[in-house]
PDB file of N, CA and C in Angstrom:
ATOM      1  N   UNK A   1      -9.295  23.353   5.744  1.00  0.00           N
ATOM      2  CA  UNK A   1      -9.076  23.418   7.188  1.00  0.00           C
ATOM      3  C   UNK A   1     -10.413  23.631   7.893  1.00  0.00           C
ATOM      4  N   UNK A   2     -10.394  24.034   8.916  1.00  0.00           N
ATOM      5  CA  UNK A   2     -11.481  23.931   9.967  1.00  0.00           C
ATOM      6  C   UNK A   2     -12.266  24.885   9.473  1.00  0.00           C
ATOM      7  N   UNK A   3     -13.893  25.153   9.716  1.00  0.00           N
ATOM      8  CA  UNK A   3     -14.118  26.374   9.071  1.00  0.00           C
ATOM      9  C   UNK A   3     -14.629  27.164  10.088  1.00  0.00           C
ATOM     10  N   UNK A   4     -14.832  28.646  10.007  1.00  0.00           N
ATOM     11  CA  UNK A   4     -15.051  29.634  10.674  1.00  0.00           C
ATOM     12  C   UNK A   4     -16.608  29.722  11.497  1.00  0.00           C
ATOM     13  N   UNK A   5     -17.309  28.831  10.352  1.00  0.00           N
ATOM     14  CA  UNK A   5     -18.820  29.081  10.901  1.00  0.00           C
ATOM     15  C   UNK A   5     -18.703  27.888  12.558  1.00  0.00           C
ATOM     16  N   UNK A   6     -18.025  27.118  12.277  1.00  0.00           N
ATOM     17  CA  UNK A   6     -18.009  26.868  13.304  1.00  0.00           C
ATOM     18  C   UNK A   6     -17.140  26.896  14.562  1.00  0.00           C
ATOM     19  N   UNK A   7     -16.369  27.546  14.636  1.00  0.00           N
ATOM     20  CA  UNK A   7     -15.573  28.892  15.441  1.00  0.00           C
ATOM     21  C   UNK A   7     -17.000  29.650  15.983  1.00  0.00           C
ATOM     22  N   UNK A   8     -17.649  30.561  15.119  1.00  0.00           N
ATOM     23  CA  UNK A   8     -18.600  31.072  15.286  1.00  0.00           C
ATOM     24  C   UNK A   8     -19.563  30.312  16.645  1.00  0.00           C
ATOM     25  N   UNK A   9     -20.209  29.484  16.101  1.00  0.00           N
ATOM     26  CA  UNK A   9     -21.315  28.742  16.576  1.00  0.00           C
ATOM     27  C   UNK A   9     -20.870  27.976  18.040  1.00  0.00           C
ATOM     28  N   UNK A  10     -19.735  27.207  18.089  1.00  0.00           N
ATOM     29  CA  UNK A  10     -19.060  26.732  18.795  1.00  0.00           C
ATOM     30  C   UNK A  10     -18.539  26.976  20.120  1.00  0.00           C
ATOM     31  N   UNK A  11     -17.507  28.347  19.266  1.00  0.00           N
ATOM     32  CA  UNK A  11     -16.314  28.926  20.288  1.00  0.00           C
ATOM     33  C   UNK A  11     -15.122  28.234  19.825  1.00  0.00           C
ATOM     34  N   UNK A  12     -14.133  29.210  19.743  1.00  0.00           N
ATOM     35  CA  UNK A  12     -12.634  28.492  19.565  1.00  0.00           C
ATOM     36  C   UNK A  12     -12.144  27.953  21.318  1.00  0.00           C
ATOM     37  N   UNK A  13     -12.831  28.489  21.923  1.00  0.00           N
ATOM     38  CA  UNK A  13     -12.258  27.804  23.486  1.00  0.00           C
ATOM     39  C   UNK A  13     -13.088  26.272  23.425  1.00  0.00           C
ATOM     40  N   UNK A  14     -14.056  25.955  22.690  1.00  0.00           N
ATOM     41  CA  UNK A  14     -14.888  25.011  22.515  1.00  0.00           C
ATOM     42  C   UNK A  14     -13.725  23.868  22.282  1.00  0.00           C
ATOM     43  N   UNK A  15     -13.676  24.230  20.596  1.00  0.00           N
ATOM     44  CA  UNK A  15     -12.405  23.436  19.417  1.00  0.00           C
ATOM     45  C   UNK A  15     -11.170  23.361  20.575  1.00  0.00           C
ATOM     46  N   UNK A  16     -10.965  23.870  20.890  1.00  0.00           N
ATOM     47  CA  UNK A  16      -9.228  24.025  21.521  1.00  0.00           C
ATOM     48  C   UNK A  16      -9.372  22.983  22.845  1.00  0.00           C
ATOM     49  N   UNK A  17     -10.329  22.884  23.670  1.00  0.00           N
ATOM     50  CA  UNK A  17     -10.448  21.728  24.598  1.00  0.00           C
ATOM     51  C   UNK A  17     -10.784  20.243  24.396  1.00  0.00           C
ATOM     52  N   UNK A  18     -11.501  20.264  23.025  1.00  0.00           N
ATOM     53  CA  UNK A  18     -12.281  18.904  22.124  1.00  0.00           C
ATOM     54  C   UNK A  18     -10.553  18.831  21.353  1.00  0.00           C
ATOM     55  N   UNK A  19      -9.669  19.443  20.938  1.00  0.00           N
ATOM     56  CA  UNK A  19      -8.723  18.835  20.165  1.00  0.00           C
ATOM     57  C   UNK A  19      -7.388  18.295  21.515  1.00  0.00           C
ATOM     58  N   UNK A  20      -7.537  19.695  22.959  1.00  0.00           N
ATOM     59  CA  UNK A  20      -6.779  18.592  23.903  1.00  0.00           C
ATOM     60  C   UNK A  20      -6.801  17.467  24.422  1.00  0.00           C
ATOM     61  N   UNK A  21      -8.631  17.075  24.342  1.00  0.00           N
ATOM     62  CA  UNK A  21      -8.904  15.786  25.102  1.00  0.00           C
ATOM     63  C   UNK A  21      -7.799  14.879  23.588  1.00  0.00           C
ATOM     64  N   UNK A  22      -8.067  15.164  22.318  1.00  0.00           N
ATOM     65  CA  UNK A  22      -7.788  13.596  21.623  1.00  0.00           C
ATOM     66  C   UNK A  22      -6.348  13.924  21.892  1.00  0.00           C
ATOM     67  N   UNK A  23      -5.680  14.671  22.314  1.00  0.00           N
ATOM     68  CA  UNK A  23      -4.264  15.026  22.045  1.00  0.00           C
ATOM     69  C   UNK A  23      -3.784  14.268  23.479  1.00  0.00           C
ATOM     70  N   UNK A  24      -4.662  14.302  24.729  1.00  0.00           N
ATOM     71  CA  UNK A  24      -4.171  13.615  25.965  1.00  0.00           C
ATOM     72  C   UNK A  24      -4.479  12.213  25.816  1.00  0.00           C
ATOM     73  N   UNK A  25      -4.574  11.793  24.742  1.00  0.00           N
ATOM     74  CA  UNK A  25      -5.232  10.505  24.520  1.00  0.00           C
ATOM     75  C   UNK A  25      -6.355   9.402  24.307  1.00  0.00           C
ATOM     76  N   UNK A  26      -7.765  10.741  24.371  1.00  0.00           N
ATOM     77  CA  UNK A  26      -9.024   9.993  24.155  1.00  0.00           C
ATOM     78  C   UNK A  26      -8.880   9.791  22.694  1.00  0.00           C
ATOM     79  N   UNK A  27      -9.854   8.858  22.456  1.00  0.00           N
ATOM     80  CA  UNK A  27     -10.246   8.791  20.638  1.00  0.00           C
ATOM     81  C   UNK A  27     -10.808   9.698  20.282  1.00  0.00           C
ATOM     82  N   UNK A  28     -10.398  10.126  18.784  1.00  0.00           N
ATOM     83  CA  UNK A  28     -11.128  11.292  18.193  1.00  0.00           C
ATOM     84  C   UNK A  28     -13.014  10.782  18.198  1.00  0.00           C
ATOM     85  N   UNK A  29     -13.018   9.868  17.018  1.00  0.00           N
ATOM     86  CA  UNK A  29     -14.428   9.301  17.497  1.00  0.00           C
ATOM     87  C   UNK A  29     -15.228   9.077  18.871  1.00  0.00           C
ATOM     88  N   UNK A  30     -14.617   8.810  19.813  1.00  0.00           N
ATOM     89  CA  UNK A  30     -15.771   9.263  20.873  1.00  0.00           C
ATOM     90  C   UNK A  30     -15.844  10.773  21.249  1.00  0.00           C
ATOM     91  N   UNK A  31     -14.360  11.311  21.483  1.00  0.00           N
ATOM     92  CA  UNK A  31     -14.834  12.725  21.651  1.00  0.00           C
ATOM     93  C   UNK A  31     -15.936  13.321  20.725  1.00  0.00           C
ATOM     94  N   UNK A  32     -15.413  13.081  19.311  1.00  0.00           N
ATOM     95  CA  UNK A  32     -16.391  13.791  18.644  1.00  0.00           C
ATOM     96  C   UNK A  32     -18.013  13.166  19.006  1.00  0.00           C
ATOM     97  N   UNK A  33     -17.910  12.159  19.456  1.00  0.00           N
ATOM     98  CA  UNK A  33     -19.868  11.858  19.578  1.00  0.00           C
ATOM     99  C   UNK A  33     -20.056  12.227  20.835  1.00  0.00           C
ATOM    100  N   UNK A  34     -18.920  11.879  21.938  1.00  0.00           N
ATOM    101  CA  UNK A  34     -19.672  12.387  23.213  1.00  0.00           C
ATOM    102  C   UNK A  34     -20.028  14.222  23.204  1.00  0.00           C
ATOM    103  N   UNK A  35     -19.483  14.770  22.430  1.00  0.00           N
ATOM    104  CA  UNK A  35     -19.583  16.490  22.233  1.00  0.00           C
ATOM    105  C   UNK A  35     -20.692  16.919  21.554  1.00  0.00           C
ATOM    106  N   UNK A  36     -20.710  15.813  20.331  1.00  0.00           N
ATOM    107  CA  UNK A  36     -22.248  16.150  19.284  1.00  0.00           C
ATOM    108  C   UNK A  36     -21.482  16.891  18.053  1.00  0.00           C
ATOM    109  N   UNK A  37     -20.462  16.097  17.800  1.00  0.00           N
ATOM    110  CA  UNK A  37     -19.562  17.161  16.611  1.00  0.00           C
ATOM    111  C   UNK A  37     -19.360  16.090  15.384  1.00  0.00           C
ATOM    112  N   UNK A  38     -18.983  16.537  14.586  1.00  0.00           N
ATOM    113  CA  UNK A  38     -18.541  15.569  13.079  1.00  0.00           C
ATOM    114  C   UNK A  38     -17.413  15.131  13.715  1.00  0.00           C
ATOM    115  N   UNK A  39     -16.923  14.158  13.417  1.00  0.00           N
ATOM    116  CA  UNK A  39     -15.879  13.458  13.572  1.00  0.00           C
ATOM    117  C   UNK A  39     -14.559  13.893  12.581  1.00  0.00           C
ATOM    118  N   UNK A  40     -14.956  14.304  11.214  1.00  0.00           N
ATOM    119  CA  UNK A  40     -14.076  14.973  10.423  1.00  0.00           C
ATOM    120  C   UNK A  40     -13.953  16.177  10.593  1.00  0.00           C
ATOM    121  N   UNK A  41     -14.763  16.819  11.349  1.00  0.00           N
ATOM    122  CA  UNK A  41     -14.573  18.539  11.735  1.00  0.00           C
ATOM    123  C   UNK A  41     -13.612  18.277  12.631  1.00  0.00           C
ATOM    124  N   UNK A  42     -14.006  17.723  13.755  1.00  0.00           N
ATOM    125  CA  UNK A  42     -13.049  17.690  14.962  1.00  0.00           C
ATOM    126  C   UNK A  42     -11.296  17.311  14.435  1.00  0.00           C
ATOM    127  N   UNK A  43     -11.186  16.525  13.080  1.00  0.00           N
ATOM    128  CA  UNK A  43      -9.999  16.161  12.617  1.00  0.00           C
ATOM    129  C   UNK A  43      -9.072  17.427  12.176  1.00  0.00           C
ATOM    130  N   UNK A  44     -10.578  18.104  11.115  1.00  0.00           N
ATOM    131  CA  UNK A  44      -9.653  19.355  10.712  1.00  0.00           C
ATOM    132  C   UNK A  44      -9.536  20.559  11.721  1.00  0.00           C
ATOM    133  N   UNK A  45     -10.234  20.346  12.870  1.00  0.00           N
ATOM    134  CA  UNK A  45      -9.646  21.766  14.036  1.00  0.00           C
ATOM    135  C   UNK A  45      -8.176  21.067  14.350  1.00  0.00           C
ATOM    136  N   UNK A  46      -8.096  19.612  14.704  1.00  0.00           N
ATOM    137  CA  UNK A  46      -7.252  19.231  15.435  1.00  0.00           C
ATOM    138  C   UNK A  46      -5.720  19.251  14.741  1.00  0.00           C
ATOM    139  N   UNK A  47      -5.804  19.262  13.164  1.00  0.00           N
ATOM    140  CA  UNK A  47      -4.859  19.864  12.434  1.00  0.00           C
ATOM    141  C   UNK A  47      -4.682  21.245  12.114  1.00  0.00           C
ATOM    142  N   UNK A  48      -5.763  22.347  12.533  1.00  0.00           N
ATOM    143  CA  UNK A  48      -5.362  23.638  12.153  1.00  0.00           C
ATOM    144  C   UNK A  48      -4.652  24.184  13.495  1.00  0.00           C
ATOM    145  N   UNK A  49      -5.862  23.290  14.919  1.00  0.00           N
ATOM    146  CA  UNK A  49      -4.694  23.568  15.922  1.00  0.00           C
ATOM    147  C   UNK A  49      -3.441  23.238  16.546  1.00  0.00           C
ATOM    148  N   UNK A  50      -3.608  21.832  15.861  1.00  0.00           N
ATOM    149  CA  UNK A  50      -2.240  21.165  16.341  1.00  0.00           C
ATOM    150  C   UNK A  50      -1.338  20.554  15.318  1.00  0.00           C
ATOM    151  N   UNK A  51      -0.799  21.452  14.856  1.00  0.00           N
ATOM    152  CA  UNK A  51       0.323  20.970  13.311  1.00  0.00           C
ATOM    153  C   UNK A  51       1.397  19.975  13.348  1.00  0.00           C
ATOM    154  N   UNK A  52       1.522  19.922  14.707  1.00  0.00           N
ATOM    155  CA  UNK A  52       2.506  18.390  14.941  1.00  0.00           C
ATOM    156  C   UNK A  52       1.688  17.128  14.108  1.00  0.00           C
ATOM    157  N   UNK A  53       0.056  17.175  14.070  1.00  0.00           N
ATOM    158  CA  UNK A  53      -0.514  16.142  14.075  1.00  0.00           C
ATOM    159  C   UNK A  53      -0.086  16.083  12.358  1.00  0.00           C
ATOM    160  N   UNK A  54      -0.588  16.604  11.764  1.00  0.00           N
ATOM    161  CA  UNK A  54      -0.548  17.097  10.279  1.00  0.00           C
ATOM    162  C   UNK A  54       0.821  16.355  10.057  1.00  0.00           C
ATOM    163  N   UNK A  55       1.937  17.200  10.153  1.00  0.00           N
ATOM    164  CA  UNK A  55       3.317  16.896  10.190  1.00  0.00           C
ATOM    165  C   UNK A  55       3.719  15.007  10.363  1.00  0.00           C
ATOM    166  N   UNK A  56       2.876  14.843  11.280  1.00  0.00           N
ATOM    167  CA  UNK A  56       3.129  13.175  11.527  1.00  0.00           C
ATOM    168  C   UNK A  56       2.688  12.760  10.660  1.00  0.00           C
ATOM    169  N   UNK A  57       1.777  12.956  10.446  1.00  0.00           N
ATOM    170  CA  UNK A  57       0.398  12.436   9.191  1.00  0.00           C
ATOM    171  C   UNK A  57       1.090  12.329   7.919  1.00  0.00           C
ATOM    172  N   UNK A  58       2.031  13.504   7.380  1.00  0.00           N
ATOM    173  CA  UNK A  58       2.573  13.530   6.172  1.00  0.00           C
ATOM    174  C   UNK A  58       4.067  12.451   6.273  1.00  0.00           C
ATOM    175  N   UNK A  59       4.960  12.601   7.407  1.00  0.00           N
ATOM    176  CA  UNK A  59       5.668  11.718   7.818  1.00  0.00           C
ATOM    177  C   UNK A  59       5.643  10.950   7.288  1.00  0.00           C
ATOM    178  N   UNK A  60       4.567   9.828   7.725  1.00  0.00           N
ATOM    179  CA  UNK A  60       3.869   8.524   7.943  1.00  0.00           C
ATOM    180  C   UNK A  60       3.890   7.921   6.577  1.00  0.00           C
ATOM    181  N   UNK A  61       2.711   8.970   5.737  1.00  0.00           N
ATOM    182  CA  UNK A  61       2.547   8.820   4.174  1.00  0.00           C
ATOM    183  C   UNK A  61       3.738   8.903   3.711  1.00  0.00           C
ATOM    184  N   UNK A  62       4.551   9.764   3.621  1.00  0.00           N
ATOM    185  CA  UNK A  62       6.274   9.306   2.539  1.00  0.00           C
ATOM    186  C   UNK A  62       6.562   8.224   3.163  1.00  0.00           C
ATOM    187  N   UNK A  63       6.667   7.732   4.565  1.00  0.00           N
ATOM    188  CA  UNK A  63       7.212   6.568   4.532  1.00  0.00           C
ATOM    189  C   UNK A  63       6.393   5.237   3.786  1.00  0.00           C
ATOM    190  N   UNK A  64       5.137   5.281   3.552  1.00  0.00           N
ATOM    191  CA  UNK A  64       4.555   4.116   3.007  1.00  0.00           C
ATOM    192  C   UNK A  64       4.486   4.650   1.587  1.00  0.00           C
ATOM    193  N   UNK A  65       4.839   5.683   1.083  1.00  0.00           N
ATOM    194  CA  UNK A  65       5.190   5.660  -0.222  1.00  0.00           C
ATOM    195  C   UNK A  65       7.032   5.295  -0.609  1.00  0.00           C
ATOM    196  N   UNK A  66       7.782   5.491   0.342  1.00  0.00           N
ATOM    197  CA  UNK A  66       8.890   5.016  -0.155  1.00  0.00           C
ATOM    198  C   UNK A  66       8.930   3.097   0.124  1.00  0.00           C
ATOM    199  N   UNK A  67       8.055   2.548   1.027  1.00  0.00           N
ATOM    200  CA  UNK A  67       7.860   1.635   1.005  1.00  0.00           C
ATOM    201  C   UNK A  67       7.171   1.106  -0.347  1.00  0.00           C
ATOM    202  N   UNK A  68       6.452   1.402  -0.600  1.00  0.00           N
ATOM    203  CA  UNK A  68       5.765   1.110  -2.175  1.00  0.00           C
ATOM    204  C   UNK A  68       6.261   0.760  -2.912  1.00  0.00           C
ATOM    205  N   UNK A  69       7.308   1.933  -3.168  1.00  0.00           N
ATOM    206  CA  UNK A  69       8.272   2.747  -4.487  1.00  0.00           C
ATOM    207  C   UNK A  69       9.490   1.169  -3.997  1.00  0.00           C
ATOM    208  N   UNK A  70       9.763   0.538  -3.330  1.00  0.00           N
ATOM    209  CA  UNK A  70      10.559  -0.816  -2.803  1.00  0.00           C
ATOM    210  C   UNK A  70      10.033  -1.788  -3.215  1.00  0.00           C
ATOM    211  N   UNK A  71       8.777  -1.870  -2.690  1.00  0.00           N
ATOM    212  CA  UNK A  71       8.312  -3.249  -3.312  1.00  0.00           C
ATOM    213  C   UNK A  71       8.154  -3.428  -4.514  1.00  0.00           C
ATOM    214  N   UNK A  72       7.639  -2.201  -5.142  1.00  0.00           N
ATOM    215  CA  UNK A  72       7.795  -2.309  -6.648  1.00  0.00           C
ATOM    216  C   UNK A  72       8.484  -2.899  -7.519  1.00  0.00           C
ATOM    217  N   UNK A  73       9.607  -1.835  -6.945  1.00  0.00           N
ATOM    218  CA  UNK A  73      11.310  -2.258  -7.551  1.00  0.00           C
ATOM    219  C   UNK A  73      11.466  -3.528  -7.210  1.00  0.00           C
ATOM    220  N   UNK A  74      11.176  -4.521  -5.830  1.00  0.00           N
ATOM    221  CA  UNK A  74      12.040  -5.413  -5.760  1.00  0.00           C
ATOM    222  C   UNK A  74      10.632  -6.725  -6.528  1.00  0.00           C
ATOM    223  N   UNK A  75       9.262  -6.268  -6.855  1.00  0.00           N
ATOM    224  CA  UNK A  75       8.593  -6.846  -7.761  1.00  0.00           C
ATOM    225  C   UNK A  75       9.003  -7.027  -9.345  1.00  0.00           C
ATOM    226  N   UNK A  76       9.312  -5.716  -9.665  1.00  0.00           N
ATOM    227  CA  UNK A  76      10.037  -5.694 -11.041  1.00  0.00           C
ATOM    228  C   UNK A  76      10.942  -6.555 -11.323  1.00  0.00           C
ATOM    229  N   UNK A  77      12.112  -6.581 -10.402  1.00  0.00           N
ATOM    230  CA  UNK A  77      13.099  -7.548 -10.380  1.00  0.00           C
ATOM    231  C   UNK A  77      13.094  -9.076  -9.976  1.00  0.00           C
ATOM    232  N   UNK A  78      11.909  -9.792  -9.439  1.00  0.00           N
ATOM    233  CA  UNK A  78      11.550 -10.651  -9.652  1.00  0.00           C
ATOM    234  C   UNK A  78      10.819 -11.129 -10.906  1.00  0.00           C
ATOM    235  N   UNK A  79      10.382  -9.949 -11.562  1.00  0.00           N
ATOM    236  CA  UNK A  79       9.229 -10.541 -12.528  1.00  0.00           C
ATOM    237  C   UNK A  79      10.606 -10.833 -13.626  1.00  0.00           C
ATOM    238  N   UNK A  80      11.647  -9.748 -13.456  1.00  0.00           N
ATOM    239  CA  UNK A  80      12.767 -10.120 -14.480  1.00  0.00           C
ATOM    240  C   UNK A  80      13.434 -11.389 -14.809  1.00  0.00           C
ATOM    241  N   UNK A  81      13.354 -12.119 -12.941  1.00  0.00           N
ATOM    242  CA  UNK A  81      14.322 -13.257 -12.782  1.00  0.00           C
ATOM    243  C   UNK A  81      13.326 -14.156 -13.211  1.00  0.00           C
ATOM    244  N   UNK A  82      12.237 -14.195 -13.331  1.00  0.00           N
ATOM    245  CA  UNK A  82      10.862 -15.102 -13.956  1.00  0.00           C
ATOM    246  C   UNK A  82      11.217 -15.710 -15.501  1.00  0.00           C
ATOM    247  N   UNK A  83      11.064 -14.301 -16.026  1.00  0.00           N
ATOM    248  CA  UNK A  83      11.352 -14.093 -17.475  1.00  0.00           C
ATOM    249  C   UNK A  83      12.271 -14.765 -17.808  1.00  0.00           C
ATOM    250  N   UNK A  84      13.531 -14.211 -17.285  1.00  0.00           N
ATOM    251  CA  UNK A  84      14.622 -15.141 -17.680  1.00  0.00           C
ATOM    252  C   UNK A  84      15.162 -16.788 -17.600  1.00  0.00           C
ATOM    253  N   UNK A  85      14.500 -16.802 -16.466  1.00  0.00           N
ATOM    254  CA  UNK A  85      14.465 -18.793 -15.985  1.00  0.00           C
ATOM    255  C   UNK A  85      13.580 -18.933 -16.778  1.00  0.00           C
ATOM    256  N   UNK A  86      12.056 -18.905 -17.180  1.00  0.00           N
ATOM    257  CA  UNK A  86      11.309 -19.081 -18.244  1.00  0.00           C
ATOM    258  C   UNK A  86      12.167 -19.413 -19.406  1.00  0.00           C
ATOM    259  N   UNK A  87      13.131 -17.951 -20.677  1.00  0.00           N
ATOM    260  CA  UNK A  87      13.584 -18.598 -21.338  1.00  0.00           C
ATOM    261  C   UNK A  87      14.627 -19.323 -21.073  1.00  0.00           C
ATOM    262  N   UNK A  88      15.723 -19.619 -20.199  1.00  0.00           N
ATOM    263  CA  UNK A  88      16.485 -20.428 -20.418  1.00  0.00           C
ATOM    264  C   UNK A  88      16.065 -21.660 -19.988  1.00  0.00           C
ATOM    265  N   UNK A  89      14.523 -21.883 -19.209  1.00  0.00           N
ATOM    266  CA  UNK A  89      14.304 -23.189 -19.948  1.00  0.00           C
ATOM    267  C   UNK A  89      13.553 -23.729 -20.711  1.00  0.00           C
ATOM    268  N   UNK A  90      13.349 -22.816 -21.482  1.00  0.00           N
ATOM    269  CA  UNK A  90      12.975 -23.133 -22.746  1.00  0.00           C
ATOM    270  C   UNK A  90      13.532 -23.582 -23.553  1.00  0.00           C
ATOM    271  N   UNK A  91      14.963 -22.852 -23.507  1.00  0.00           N
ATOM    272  CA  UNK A  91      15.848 -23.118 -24.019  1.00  0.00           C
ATOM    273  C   UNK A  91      16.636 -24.743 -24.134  1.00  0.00           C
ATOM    274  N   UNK A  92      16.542 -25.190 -22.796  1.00  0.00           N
ATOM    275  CA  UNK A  92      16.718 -26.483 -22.374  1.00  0.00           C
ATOM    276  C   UNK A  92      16.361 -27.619 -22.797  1.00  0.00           C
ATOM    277  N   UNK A  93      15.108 -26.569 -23.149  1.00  0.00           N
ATOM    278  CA  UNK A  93      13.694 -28.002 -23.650  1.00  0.00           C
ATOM    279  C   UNK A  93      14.072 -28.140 -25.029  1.00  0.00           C
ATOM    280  N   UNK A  94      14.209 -26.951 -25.718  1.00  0.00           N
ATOM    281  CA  UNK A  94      14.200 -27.103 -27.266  1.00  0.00           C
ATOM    282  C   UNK A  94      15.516 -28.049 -27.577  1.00  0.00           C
ATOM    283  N   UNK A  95      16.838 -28.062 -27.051  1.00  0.00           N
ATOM    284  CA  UNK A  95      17.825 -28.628 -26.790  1.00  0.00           C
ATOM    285  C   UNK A  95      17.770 -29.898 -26.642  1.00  0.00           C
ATOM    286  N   UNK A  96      17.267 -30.413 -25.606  1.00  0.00           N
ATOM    287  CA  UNK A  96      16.965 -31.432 -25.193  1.00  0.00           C
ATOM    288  C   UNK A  96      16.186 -32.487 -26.537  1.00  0.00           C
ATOM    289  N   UNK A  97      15.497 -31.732 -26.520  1.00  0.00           N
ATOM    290  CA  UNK A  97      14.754 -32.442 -28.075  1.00  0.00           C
ATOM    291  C   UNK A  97      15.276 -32.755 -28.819  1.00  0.00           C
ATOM    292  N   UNK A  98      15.881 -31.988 -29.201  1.00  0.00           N
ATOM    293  CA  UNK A  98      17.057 -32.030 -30.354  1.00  0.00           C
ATOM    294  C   UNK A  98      17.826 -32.890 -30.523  1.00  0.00           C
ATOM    295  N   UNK A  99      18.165 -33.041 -28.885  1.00  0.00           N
ATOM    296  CA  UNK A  99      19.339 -34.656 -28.734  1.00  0.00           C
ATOM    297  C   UNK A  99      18.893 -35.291 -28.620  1.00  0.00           C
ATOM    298  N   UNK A 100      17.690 -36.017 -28.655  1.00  0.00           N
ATOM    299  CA  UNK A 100      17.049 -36.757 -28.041  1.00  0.00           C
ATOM    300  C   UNK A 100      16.840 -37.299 -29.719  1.00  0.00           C
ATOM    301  N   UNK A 101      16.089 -36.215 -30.950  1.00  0.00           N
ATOM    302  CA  UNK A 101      15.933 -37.131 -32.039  1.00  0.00           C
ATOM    303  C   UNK A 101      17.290 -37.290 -32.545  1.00  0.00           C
ATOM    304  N   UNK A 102      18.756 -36.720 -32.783  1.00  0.00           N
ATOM    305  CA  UNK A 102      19.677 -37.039 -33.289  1.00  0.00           C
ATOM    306  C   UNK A 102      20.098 -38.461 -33.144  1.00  0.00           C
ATOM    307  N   UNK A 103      20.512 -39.302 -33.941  1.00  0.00           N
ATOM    308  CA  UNK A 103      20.950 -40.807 -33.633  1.00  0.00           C
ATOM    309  C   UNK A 103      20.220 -41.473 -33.465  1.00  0.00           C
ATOM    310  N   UNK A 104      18.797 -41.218 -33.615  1.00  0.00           N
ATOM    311  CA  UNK A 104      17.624 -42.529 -32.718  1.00  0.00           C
ATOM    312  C   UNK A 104      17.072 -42.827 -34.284  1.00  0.00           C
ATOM    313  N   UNK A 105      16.952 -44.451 -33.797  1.00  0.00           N
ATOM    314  CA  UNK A 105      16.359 -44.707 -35.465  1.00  0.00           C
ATOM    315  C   UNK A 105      14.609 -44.385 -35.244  1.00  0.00           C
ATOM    316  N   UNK A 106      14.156 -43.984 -36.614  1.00  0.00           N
ATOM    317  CA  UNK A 106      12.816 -43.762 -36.326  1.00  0.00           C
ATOM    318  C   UNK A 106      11.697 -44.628 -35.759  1.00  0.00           C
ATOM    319  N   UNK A 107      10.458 -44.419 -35.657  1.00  0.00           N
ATOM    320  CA  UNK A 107       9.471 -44.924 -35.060  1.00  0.00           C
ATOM    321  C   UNK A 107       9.337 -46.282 -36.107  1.00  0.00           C
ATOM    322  N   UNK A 108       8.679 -47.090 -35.908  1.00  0.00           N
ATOM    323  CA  UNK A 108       8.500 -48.363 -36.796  1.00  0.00           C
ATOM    324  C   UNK A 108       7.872 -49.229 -36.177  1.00  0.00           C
ATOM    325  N   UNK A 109       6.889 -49.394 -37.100  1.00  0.00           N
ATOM    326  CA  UNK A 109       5.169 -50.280 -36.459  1.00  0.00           C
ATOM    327  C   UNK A 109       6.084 -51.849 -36.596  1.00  0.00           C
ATOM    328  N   UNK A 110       5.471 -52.450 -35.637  1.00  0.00           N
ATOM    329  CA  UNK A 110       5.923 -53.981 -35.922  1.00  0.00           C
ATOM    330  C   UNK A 110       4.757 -54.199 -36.661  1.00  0.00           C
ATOM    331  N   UNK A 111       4.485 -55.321 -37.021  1.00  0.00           N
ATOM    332  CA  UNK A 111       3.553 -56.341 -37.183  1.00  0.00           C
ATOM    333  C   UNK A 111       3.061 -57.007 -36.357  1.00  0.00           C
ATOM    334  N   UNK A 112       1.498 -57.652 -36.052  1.00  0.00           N
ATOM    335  CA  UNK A 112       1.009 -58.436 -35.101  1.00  0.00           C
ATOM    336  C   UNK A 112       1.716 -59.682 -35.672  1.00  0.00           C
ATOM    337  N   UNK A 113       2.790 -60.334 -36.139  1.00  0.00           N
ATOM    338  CA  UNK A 113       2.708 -61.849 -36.723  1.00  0.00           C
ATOM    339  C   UNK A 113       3.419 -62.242 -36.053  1.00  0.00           C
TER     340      UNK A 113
END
């Protein structure tokens, strides 16, 4: 989280007005450069002071991990339906062959005469 030395150096009335501007809608990145601050400091005051943000943040992430954990599954199950059309036509082919030499008389060179 945010750290103390800069509480110290700062002021928490400092942090607490730099995390309302991004909260009324400026960008974190300019606030943080127009102020003269890290851009990742200003992130972690803005989560120690404002836990809604955090909270969204984690939100956000389960939802693109249960999205993941979907595509996966519905990857898996394509790679299955792959597999299986693969062998059954393989299956087709080997078949096919099969009937194809049954009944046929063999190959046989003519003669040029």
């Amino acid at each position: 989280m945010a750290n103390v030395r800069g509480a110290k150096r700062r002021g928490l009335e400092f942090w607490q007005a730099a995390v309302a501007r991004v909260k009324a809608g400026e960008h974190l990145a300019e606030v943080a450069a127009e102020l003269g601050v890290d851009r990742r400091g200003l992130a972690r005051w803005q989560e120690k002071l404002d836990p809604e943000v955090l909270r969204a943040e984690r939100r956000r992430e389960k939802s693109l991990v249960t999205e993941v954990e979907q595509l996966q599954k519905a990857l898996a199950e394509k790679v299955l339906e792959v597999d299986f059309l693969r062998g059954a036509l393989h299956k087709v082919e080997v078949r096919r062959r099969q009937s194809k030499s049954v009944g046929e008389p063999g190959s046989m060179t003519r003669s040029g005469k």
